[in-house]
C-alpha atoms as a PDB file:
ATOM      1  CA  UNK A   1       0.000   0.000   0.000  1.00  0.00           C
ATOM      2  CA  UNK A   2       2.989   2.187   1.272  1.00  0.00           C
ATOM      3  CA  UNK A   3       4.414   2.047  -2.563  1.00  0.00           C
ATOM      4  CA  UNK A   4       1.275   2.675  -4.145  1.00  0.00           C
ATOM      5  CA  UNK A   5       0.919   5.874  -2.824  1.00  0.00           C
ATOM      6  CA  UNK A   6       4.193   6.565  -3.279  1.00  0.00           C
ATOM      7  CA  UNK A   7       3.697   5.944  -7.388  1.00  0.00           C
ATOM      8  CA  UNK A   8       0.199   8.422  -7.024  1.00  0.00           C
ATOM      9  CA  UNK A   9       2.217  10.777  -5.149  1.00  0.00           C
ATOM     10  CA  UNK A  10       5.122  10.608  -7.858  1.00  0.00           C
ATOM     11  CA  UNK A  11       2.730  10.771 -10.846  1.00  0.00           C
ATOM     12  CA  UNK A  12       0.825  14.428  -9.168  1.00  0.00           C
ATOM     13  CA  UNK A  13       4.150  15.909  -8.551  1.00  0.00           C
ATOM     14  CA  UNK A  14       5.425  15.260 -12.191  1.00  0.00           C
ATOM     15  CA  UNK A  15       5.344  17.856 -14.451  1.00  0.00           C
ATOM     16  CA  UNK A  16       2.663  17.847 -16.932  1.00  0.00           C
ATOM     17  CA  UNK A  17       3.750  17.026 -21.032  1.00  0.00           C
ATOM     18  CA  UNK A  18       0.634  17.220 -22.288  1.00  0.00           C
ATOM     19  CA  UNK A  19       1.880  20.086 -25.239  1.00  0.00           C
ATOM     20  CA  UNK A  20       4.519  20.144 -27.451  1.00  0.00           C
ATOM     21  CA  UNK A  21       7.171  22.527 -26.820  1.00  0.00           C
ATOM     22  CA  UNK A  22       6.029  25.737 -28.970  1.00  0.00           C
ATOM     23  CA  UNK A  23       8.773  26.479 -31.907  1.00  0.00           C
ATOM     24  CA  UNK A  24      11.102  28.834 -31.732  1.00  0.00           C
ATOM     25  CA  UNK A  25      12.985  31.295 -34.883  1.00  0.00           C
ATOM     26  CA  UNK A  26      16.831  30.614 -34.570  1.00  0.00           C
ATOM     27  CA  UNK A  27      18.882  34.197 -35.617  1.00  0.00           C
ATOM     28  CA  UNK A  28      17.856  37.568 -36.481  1.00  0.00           C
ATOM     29  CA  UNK A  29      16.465  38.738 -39.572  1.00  0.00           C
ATOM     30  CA  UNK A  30      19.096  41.036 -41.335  1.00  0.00           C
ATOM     31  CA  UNK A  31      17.969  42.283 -45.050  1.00  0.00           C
ATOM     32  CA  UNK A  32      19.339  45.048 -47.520  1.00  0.00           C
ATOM     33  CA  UNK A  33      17.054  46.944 -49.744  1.00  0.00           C
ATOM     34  CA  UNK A  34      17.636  45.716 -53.244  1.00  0.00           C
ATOM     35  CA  UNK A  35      16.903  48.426 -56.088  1.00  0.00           C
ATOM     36  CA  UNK A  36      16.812  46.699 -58.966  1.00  0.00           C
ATOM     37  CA  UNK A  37      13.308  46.063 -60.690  1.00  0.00           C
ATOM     38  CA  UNK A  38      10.035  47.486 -60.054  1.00  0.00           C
ATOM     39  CA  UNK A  39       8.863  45.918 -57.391  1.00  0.00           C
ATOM     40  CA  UNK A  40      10.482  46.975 -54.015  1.00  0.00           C
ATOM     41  CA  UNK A  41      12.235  43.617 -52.854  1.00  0.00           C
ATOM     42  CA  UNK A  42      15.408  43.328 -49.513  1.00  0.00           C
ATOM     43  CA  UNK A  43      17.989  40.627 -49.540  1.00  0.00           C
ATOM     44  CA  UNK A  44      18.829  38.430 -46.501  1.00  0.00           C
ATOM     45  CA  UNK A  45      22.210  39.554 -45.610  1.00  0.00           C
ATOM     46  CA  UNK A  46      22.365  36.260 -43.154  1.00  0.00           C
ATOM     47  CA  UNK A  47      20.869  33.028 -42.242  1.00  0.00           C
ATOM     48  CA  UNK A  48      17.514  32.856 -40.522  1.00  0.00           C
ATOM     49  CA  UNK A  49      14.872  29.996 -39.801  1.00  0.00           C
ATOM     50  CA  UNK A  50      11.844  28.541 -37.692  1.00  0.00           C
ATOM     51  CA  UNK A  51      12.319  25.457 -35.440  1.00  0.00           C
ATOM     52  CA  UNK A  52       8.676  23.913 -35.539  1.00  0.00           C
ATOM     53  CA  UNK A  53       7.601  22.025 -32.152  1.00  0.00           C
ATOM     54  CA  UNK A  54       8.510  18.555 -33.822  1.00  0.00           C
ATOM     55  CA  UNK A  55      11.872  19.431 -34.131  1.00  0.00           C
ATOM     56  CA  UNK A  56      11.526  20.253 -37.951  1.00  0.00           C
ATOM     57  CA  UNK A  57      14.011  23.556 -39.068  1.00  0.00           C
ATOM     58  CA  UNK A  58      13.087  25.693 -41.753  1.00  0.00           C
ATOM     59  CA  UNK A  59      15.758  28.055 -42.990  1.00  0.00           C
ATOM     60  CA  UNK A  60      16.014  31.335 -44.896  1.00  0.00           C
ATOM     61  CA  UNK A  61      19.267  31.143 -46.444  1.00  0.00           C
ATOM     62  CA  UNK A  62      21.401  34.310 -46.888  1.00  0.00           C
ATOM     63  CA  UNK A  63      21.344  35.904 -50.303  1.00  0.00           C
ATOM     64  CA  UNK A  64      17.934  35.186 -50.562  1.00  0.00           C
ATOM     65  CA  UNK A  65      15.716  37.864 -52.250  1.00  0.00           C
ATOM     66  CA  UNK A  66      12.181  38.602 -50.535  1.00  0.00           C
ATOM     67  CA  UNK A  67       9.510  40.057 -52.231  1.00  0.00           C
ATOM     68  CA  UNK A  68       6.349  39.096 -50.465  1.00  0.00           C
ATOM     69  CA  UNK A  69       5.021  37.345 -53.285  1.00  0.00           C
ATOM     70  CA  UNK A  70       4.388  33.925 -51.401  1.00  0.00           C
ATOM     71  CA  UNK A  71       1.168  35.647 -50.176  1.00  0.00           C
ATOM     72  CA  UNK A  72      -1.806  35.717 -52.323  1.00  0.00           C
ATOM     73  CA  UNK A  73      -3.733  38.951 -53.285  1.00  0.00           C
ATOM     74  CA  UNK A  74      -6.366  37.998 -50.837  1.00  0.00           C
ATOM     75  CA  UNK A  75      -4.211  38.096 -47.741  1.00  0.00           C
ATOM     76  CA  UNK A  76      -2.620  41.496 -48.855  1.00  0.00           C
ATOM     77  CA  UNK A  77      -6.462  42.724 -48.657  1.00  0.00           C
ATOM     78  CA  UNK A  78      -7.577  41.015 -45.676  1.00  0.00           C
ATOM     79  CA  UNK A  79      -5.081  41.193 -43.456  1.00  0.00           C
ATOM     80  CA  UNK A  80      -2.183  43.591 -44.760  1.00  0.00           C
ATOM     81  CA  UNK A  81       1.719  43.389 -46.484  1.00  0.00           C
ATOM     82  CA  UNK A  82       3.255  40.225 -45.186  1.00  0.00           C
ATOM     83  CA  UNK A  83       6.497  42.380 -44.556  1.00  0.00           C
ATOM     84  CA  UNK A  84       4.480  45.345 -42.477  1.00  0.00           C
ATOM     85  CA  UNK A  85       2.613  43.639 -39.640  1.00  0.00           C
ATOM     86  CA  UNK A  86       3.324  41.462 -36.458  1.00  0.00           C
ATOM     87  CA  UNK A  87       4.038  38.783 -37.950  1.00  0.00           C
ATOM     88  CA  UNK A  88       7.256  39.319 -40.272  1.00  0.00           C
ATOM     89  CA  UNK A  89       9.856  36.704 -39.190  1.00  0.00           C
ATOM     90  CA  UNK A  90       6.621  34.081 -40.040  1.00  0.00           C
ATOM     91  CA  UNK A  91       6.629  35.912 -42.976  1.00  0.00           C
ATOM     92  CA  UNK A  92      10.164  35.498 -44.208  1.00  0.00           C
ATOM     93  CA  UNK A  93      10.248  31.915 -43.398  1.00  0.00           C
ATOM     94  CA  UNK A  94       7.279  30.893 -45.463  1.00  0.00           C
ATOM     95  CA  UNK A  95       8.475  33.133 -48.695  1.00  0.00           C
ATOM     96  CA  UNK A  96      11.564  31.385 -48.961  1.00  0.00           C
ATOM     97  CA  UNK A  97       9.491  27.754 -48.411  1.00  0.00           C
ATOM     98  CA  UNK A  98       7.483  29.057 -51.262  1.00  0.00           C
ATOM     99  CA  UNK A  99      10.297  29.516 -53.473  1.00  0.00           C
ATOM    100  CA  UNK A 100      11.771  26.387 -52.569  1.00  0.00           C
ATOM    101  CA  UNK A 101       9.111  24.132 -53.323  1.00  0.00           C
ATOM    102  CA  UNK A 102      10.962  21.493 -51.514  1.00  0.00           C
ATOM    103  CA  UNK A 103       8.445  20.515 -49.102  1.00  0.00           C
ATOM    104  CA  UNK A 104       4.353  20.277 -49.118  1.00  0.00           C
ATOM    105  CA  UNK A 105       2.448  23.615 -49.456  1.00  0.00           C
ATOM    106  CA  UNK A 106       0.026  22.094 -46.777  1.00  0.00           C
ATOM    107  CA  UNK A 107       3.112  21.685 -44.437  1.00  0.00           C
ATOM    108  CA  UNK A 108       4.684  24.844 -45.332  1.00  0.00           C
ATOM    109  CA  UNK A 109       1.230  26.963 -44.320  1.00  0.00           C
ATOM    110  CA  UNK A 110       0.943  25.154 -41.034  1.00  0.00           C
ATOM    111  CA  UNK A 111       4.326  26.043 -40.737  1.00  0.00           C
ATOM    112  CA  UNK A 112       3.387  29.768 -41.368  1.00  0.00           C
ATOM    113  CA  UNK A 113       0.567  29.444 -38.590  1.00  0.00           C
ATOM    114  CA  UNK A 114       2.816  28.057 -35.888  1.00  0.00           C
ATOM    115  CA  UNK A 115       5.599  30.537 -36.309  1.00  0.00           C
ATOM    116  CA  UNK A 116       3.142  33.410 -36.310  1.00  0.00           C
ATOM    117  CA  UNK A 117       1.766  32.201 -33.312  1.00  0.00           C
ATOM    118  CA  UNK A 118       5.437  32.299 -32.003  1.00  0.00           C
ATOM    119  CA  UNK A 119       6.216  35.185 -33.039  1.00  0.00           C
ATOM    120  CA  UNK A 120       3.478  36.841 -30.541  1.00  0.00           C
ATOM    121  CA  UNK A 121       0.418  37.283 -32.816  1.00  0.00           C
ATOM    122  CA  UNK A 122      -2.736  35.932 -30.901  1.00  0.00           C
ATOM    123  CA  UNK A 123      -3.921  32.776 -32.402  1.00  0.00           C
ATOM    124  CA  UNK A 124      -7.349  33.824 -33.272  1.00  0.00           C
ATOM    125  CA  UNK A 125      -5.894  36.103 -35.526  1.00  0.00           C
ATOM    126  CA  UNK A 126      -3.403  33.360 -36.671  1.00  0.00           C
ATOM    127  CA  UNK A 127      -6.071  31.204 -37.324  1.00  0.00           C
ATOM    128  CA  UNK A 128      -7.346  34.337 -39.645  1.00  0.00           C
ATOM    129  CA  UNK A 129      -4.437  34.394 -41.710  1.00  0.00           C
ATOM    130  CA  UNK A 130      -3.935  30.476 -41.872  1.00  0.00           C
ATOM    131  CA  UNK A 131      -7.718  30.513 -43.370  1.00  0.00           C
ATOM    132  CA  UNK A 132      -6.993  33.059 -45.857  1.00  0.00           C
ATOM    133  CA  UNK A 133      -3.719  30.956 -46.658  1.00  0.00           C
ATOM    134  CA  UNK A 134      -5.275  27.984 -46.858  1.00  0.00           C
ATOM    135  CA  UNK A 135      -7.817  29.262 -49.362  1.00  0.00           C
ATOM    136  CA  UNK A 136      -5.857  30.693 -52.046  1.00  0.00           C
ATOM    137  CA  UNK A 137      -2.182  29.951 -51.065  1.00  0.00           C
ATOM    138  CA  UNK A 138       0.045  28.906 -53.559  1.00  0.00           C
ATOM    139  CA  UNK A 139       0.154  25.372 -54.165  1.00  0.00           C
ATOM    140  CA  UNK A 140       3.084  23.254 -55.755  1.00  0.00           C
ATOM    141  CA  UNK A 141       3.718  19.985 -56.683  1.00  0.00           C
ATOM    142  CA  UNK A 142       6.996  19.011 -55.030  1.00  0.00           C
ATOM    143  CA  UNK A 143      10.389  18.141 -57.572  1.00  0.00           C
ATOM    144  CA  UNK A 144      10.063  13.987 -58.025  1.00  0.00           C
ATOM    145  CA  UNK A 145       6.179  13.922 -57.265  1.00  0.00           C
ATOM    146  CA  UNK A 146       4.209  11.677 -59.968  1.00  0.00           C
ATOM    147  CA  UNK A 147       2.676  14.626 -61.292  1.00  0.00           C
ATOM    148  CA  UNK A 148       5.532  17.034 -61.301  1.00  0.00           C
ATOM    149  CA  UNK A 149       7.362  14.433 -63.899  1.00  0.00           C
ATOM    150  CA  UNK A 150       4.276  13.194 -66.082  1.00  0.00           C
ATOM    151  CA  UNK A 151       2.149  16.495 -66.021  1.00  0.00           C
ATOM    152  CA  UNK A 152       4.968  18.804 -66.410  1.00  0.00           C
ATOM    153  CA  UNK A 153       8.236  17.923 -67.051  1.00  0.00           C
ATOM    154  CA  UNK A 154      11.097  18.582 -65.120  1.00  0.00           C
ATOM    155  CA  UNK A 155      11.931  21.898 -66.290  1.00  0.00           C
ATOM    156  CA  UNK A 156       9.314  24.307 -64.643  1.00  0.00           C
ATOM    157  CA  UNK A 157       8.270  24.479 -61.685  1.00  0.00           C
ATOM    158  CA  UNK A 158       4.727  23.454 -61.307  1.00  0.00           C
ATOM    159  CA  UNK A 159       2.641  25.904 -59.350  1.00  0.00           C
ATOM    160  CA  UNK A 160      -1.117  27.430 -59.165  1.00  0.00           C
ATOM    161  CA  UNK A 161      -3.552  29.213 -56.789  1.00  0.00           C
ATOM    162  CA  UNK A 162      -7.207  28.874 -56.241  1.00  0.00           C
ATOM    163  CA  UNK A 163     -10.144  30.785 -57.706  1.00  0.00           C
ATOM    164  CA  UNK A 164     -11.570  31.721 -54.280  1.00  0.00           C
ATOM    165  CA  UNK A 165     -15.610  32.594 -52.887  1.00  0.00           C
ATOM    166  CA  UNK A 166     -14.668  35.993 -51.598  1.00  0.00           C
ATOM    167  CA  UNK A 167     -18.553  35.688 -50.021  1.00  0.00           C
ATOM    168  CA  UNK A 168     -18.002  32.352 -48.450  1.00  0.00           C
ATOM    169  CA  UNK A 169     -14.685  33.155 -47.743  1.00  0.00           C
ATOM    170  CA  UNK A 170     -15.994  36.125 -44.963  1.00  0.00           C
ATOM    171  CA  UNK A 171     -18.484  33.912 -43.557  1.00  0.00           C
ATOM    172  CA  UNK A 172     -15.901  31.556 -42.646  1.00  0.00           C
ATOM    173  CA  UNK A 173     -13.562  33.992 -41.337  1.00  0.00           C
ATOM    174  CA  UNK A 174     -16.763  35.251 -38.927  1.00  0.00           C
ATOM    175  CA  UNK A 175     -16.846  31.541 -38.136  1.00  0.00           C
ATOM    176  CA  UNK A 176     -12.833  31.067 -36.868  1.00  0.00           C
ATOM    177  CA  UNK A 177     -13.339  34.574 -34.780  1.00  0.00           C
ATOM    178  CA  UNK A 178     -16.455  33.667 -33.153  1.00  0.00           C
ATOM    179  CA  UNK A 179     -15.880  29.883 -32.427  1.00  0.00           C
ATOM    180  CA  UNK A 180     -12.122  29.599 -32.524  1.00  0.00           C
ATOM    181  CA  UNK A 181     -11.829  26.296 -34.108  1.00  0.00           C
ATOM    182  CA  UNK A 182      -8.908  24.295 -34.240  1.00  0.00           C
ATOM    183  CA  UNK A 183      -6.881  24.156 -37.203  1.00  0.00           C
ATOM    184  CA  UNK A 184      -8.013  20.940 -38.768  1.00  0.00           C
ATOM    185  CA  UNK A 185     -11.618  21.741 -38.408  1.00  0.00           C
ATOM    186  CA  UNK A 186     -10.308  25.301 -40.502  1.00  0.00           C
ATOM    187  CA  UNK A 187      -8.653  22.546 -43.050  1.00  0.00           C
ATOM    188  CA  UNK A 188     -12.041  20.776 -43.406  1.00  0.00           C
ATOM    189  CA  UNK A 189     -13.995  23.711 -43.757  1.00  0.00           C
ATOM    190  CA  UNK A 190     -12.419  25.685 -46.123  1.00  0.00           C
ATOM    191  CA  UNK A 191     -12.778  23.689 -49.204  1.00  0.00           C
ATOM    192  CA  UNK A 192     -16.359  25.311 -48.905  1.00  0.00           C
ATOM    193  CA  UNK A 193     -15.158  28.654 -50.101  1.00  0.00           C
ATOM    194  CA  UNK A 194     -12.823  27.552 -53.561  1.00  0.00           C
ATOM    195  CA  UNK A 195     -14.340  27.749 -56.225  1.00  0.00           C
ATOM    196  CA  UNK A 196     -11.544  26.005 -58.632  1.00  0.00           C
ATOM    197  CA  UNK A 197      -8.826  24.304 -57.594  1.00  0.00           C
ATOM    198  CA  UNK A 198      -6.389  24.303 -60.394  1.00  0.00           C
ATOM    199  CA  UNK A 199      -3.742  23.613 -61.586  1.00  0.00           C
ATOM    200  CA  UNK A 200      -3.551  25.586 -64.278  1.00  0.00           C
ATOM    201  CA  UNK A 201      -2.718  22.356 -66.572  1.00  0.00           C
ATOM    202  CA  UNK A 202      -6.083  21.371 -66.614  1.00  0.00           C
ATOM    203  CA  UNK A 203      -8.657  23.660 -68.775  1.00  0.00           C
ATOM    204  CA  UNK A 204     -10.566  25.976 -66.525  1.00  0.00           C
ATOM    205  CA  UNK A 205     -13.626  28.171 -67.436  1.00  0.00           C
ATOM    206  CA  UNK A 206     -12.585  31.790 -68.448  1.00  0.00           C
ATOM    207  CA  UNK A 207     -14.068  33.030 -65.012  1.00  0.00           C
ATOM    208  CA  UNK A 208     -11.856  30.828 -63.099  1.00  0.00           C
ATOM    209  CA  UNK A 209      -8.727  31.115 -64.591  1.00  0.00           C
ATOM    210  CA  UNK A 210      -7.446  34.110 -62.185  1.00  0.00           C
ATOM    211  CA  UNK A 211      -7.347  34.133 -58.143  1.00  0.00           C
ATOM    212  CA  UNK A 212      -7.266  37.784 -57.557  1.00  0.00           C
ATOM    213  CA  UNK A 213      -9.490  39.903 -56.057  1.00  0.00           C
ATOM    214  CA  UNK A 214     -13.132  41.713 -56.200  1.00  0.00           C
ATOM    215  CA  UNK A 215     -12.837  43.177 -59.301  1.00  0.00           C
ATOM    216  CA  UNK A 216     -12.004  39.875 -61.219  1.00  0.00           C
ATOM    217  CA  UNK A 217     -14.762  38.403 -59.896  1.00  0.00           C
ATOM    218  CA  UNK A 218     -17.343  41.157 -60.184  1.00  0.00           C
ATOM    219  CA  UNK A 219     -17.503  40.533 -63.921  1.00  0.00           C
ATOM    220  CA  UNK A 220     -17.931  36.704 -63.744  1.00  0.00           C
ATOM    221  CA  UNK A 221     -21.004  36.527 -61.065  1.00  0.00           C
END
């Protein structure tokens, strides 16, 4: 009897490990305004990444160029410049995974969520951008994939974005801020407001061959 309290008393007292340890960015980011083209782009003048929970690093190499592009015209409306908010170390670390193409675009958005959530932006609002993300991110089909080598050849890189609901797409975003789902429930839910998924090998009506914003749409509805 003495020993089974003993194990109660031991398993009360230990700490709890219910969560994963939240990730953490490793360096500083350190860019250089580049000049050169027309749209206003910076340089990483050193290395930068994001440690995700599971141990997983991404990293920002140095001499990489960021432009912002990663983010689709619906986040720039909705939310703001990937490169002007709270949230531009998350920011940084997804661009360069977008250029890359090395790993899932799934991964590489849940990726986005977690290190804006570590970088100190509340996760309601995380859950805001991850939606928007989610909805008409870029998606890629990874170097070596099936697709990539049948579909496309191995020259160009193989990459589209949805044609989103703008309409549905509000209603769901009044969903996530009033009920704070979690994020699979936003990954289930969300198919609800694209309209065409792409890519762009496959013949799509003349409506839903762009993913920008209001005014494309306006003439199609």
């Amino acid at each position: 009897m003495t020993k089974l309290w003993a194990c109660l008393a031991v398993l009360l007292l230990w700490p709890a490990t219910g969560g994963a340890e939240p990730g953490a960015f490793e360096g500083k980011v350190v860019v250089e305004w580049v000049d050169e083209g027309f749209v206003p782009s910076m340089r990483l003048v050193q290395d930068f990444g994001f440690r995700q929970s599971d141990g997983k690093l991404w990293t920002a190499e140095h001499g990489r160029l960021l432009e912002g592009k990663a983010m689709p015209p619906l986040f720039r409306d909705l939310v703001g410049h990937p490169f002007d908010g709270g949230f531009r170390k998350a920011a940084v670390v997804y661009d360069v995974a977008a250029q890359k193409m090395t790993e899932h675009w799934q991964k590489s958005q849940r990726m986005f969520f977690e290190a804006s959530v570590a970088e100190g932006v509340p996760e309601p609002e995380a859950k805001i951008m991850y939606l928007v993300l989610a909805a008409q991110g870029t998606r890629w089909e990874i170097p070596g994939s099936r697709c990539y080598g049948s579909c496309h050849g191995q020259v160009e890189p193989l990459e589209w974005r949805p044609v989103v609901d703008e309409t549905r797409l509000g209603e769901l975003m009044k969903w996530v801020r009033t009920d704070d789902p979690k994020i699979e429930a936003i990954d289930q839910q969300v198919h609800e407001a694209i309209r065409a998924y792409g890519p762009h090998i496959f013949e799509q009506p003349k409506c839903n061959r762009f993913s920008g914003s209001t005014m494309i749409r306006k003439s199609c509805d």
